[in-house]
N, C-alpha and C. Protein backbone atom coordinates (compact mmCIF):
# COMPACT_ATOMS: atom_id res chain seq x y z
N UNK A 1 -35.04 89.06 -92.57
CA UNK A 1 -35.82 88.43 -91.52
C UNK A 1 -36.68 89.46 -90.79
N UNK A 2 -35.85 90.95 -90.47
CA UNK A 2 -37.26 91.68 -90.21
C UNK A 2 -38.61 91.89 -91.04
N UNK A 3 -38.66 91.92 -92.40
CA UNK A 3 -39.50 91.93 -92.55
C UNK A 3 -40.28 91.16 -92.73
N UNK A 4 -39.52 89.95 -92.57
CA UNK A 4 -40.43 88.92 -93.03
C UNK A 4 -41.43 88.81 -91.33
N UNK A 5 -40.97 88.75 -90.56
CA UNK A 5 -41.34 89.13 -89.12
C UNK A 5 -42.31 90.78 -88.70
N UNK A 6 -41.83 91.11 -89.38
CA UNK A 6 -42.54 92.32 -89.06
C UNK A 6 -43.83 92.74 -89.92
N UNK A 7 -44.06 91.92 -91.33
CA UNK A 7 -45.30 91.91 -91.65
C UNK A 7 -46.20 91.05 -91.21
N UNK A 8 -46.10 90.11 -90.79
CA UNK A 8 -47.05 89.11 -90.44
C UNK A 8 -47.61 89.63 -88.32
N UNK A 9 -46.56 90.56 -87.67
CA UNK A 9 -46.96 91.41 -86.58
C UNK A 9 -47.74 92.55 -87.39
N UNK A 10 -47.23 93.16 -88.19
CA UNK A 10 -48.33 94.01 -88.55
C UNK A 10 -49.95 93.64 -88.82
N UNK A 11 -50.09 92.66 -89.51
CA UNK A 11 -51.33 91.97 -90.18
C UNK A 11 -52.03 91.80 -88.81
N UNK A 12 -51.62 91.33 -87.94
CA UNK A 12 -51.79 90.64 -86.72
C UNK A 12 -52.75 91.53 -86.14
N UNK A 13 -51.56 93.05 -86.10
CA UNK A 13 -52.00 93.71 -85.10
C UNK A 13 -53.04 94.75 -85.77
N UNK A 14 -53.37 94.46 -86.90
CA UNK A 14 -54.70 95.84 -87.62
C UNK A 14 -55.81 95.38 -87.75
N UNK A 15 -56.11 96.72 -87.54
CA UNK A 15 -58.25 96.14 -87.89
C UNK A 15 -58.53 96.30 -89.34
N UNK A 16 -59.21 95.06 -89.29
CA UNK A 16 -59.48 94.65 -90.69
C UNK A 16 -60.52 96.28 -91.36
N UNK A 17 -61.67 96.47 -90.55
CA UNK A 17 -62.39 97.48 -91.01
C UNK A 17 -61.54 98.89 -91.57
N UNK A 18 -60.23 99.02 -90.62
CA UNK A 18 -59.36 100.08 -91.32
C UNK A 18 -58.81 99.97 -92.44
N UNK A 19 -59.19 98.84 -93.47
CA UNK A 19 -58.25 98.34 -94.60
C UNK A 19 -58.77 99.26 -95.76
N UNK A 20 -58.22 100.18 -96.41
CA UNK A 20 -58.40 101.05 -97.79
C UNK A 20 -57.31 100.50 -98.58
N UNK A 21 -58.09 99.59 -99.54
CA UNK A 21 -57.38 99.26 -100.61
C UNK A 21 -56.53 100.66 -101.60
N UNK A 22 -55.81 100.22 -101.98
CA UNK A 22 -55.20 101.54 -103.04
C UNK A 22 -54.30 100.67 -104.04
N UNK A 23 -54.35 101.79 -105.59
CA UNK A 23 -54.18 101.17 -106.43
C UNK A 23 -52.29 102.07 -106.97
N UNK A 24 -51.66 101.36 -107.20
CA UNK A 24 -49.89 101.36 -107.15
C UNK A 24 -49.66 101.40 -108.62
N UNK A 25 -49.12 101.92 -109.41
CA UNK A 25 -48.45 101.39 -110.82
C UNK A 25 -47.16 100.55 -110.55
N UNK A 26 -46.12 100.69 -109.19
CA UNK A 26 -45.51 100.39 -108.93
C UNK A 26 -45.59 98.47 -108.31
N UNK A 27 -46.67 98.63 -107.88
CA UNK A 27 -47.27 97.92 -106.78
C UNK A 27 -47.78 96.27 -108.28
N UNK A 28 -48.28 97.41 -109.03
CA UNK A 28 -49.41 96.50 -110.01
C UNK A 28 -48.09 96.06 -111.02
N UNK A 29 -46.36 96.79 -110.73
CA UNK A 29 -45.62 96.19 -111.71
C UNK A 29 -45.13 95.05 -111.18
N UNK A 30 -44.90 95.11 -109.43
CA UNK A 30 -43.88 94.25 -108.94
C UNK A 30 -45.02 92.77 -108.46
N UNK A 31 -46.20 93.47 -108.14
CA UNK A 31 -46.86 91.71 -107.63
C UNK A 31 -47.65 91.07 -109.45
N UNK A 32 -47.13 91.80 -110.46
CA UNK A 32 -47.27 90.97 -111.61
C UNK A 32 -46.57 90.19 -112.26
N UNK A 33 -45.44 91.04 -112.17
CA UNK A 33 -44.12 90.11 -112.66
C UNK A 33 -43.41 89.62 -111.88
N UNK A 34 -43.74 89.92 -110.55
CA UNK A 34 -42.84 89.25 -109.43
C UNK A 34 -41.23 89.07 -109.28
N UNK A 35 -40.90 90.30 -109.38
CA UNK A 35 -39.87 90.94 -109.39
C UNK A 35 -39.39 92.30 -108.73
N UNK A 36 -38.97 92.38 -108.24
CA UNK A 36 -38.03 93.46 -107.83
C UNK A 36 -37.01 94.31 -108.50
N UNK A 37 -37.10 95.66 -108.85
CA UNK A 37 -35.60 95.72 -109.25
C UNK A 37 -34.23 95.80 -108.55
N UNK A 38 -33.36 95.87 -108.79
CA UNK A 38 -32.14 95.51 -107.88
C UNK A 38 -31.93 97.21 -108.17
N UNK A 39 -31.63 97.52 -106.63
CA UNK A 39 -30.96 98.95 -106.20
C UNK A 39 -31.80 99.90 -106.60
N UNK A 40 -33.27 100.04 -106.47
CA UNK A 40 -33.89 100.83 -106.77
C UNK A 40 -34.25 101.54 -105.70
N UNK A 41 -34.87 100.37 -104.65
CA UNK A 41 -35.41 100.63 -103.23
C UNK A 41 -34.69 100.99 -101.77
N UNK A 42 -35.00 101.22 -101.19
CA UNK A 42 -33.82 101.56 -99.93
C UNK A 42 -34.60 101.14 -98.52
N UNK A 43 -34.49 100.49 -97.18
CA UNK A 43 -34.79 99.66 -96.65
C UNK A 43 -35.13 100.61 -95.91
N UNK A 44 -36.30 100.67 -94.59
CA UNK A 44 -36.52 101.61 -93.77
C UNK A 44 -35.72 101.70 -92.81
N UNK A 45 -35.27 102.51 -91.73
CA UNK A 45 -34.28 102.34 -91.08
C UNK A 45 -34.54 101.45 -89.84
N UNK A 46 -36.17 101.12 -89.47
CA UNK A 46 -36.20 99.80 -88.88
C UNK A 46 -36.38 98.78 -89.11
N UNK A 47 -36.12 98.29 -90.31
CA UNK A 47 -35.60 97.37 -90.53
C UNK A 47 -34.16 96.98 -91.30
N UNK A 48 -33.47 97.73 -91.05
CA UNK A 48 -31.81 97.94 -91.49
C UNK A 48 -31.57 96.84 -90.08
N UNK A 49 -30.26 95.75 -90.12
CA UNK A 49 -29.87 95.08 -89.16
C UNK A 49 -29.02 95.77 -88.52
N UNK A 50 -28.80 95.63 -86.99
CA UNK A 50 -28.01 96.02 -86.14
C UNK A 50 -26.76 95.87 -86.61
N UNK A 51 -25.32 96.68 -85.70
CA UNK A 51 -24.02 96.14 -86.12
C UNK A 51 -23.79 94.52 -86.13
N UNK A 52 -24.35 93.88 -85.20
CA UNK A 52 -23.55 92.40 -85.05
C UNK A 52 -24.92 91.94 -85.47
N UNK A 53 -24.62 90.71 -85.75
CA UNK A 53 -26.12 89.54 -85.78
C UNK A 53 -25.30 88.09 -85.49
N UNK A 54 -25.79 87.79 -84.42
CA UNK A 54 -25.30 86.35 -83.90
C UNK A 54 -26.15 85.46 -84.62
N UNK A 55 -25.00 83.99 -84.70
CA UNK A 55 -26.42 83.06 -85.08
C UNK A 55 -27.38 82.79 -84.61
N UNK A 56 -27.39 82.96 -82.69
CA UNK A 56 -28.48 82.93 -81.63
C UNK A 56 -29.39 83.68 -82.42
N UNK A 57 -29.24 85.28 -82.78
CA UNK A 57 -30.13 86.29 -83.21
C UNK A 57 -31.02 85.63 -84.20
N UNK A 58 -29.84 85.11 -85.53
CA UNK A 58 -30.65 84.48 -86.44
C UNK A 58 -31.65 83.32 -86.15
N UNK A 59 -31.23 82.72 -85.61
CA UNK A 59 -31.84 81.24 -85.45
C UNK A 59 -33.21 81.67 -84.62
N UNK A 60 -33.19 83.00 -83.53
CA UNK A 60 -34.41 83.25 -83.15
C UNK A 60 -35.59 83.92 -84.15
N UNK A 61 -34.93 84.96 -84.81
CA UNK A 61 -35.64 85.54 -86.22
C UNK A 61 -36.37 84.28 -87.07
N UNK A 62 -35.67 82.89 -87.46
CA UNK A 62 -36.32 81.98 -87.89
C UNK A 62 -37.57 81.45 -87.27
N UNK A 63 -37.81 81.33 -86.07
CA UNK A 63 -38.12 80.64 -85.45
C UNK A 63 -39.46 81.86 -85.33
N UNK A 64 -39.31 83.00 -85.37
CA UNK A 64 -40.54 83.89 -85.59
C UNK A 64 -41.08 83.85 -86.88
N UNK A 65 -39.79 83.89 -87.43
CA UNK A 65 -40.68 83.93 -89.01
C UNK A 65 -42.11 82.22 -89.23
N UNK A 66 -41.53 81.48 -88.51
CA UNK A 66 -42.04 80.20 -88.86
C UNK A 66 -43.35 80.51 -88.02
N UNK A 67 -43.39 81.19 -86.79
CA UNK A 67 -44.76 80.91 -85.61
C UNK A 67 -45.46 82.32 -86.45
N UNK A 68 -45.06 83.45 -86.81
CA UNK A 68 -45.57 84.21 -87.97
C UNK A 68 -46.29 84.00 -88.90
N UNK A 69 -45.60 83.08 -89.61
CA UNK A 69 -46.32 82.22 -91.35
C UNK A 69 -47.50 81.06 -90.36
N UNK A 70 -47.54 80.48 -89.33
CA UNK A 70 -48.60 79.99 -89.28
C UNK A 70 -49.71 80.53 -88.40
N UNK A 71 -49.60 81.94 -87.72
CA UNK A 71 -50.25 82.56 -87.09
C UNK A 71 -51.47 83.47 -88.41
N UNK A 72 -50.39 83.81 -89.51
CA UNK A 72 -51.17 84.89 -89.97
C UNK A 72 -52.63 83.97 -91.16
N UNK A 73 -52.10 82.47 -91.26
CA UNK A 73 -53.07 81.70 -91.65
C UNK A 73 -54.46 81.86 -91.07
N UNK A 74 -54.94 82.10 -89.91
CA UNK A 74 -56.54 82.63 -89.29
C UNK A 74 -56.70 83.97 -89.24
N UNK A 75 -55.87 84.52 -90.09
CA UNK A 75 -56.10 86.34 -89.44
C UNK A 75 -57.34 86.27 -90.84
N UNK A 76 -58.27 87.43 -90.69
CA UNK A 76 -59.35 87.97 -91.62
C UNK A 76 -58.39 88.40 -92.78
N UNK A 77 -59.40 88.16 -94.09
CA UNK A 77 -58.89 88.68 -95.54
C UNK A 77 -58.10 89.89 -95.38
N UNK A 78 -58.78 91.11 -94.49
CA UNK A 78 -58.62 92.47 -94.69
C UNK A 78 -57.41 92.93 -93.85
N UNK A 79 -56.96 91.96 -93.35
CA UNK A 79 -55.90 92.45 -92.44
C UNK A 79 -55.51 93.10 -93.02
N UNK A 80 -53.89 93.80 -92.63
CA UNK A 80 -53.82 94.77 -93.91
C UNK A 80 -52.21 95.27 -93.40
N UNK A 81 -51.30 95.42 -94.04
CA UNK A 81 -50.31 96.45 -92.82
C UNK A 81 -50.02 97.40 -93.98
N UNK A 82 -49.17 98.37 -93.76
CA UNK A 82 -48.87 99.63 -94.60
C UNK A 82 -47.65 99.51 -95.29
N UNK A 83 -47.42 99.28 -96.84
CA UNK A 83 -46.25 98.89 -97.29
C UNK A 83 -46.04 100.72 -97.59
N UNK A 84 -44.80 101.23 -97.48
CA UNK A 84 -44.29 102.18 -97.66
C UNK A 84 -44.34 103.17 -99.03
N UNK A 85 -44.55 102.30 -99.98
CA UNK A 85 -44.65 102.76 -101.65
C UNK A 85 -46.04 102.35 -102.09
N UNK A 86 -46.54 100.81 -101.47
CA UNK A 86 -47.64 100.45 -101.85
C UNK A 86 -49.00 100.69 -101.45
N UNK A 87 -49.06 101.30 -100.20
CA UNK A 87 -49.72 101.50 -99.34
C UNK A 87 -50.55 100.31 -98.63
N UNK A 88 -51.79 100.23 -98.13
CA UNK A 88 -52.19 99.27 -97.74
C UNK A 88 -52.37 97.79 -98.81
N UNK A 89 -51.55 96.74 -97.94
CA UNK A 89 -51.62 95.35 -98.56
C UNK A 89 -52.30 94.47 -97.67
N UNK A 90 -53.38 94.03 -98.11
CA UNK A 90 -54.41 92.59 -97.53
C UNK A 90 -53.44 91.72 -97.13
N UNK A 91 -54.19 90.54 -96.91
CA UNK A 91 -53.53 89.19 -96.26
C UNK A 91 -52.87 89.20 -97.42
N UNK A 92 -53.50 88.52 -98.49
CA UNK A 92 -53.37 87.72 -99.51
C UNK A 92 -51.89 88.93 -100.16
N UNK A 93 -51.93 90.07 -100.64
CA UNK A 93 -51.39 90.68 -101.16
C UNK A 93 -49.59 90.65 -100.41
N UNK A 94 -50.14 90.55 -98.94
CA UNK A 94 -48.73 90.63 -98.28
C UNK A 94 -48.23 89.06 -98.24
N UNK A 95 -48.80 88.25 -98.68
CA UNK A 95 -48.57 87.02 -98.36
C UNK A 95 -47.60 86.71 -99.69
N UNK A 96 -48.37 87.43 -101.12
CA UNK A 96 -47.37 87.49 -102.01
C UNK A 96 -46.28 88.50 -101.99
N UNK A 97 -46.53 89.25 -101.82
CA UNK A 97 -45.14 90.46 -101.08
C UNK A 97 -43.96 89.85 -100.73
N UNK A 98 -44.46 88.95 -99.48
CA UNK A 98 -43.28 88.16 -98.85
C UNK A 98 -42.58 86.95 -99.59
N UNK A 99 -43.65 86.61 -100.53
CA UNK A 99 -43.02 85.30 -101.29
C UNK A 99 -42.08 86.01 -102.20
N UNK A 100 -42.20 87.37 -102.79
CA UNK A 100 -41.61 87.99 -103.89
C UNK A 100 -39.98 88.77 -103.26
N UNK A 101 -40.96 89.53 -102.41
CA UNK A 101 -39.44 89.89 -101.41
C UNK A 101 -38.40 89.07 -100.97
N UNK A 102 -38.68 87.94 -100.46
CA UNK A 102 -37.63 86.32 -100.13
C UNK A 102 -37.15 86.21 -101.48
N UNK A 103 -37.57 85.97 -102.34
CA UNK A 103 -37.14 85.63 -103.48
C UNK A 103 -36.00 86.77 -104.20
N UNK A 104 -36.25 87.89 -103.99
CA UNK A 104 -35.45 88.87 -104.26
C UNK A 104 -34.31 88.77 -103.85
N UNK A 105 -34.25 88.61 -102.48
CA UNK A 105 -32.80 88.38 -101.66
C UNK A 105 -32.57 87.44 -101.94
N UNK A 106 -33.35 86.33 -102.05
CA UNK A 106 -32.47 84.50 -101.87
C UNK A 106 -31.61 84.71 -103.76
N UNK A 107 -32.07 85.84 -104.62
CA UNK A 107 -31.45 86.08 -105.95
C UNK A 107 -30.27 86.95 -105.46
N UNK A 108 -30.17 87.52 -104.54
CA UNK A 108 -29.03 88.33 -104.39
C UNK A 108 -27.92 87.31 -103.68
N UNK A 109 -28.46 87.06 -102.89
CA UNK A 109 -27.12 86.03 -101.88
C UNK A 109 -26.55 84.42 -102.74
N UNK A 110 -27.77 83.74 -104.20
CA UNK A 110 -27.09 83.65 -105.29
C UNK A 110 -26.14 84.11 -105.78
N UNK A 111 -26.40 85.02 -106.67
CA UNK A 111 -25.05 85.76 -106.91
C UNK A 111 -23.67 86.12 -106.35
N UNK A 112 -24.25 86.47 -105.05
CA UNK A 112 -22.79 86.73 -103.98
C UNK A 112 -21.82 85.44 -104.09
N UNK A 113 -22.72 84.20 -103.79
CA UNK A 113 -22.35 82.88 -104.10
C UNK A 113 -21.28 82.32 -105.14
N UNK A 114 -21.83 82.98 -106.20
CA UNK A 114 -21.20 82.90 -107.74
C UNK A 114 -19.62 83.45 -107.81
């Protein structure tokens, strides 16, 4: 939930004119096949979760993620925020980011399931 929250504040908060596209082998493997590998990557340390997470916590994190996903709908093409490996990602690019990243986890907490 942070990141899903914390990219759509990033996009928010950049100027489009600062946007330098850059080109990833990494970047051009994971938004092609739309995949992730499992245990490759390691999370930044702000966005690692605190010791506790209440459901209050969660249920507020939702509730950003949702005013997030419809805020970043009017932001300019070039928005842009800084992915860590990928470097700068557009609207569009982070918009698939986030669909790929959700999907990554909602495959992990599957499994846990199992």
């Amino acid at each position: 939930m942070r990141v899903f929250n914390g990219i759509p504040q990033a996009l928010e908060s950049s100027s489009p004119q600062d946007f330098k596209p850059q080109w990833s082998f990494i970047k051009w493997i994971i938004m092609t096949f739309k995949k992730i590998p499992r245990g490759k990557g390691r999370a930044p340390k702000h966005v690692l979760p605190e010791d506790h997470i209440t459901k209050a916590d969660l249920l507020q994190q939702i509730q950003l993620a949702e005013n997030g996903l419809e805020n970043i709908e009017q932001l300019d093409a070039r928005c842009h925020f800084k992915h860590p490996l990928f470097g700068h990602l557009n609207l569009q690019e982070s918009q698939k980011f986030l669909a790929i990243h959700t999907e990554h986890h909602l495959k992990i907490i599957r499994d846990i399931f199992k």
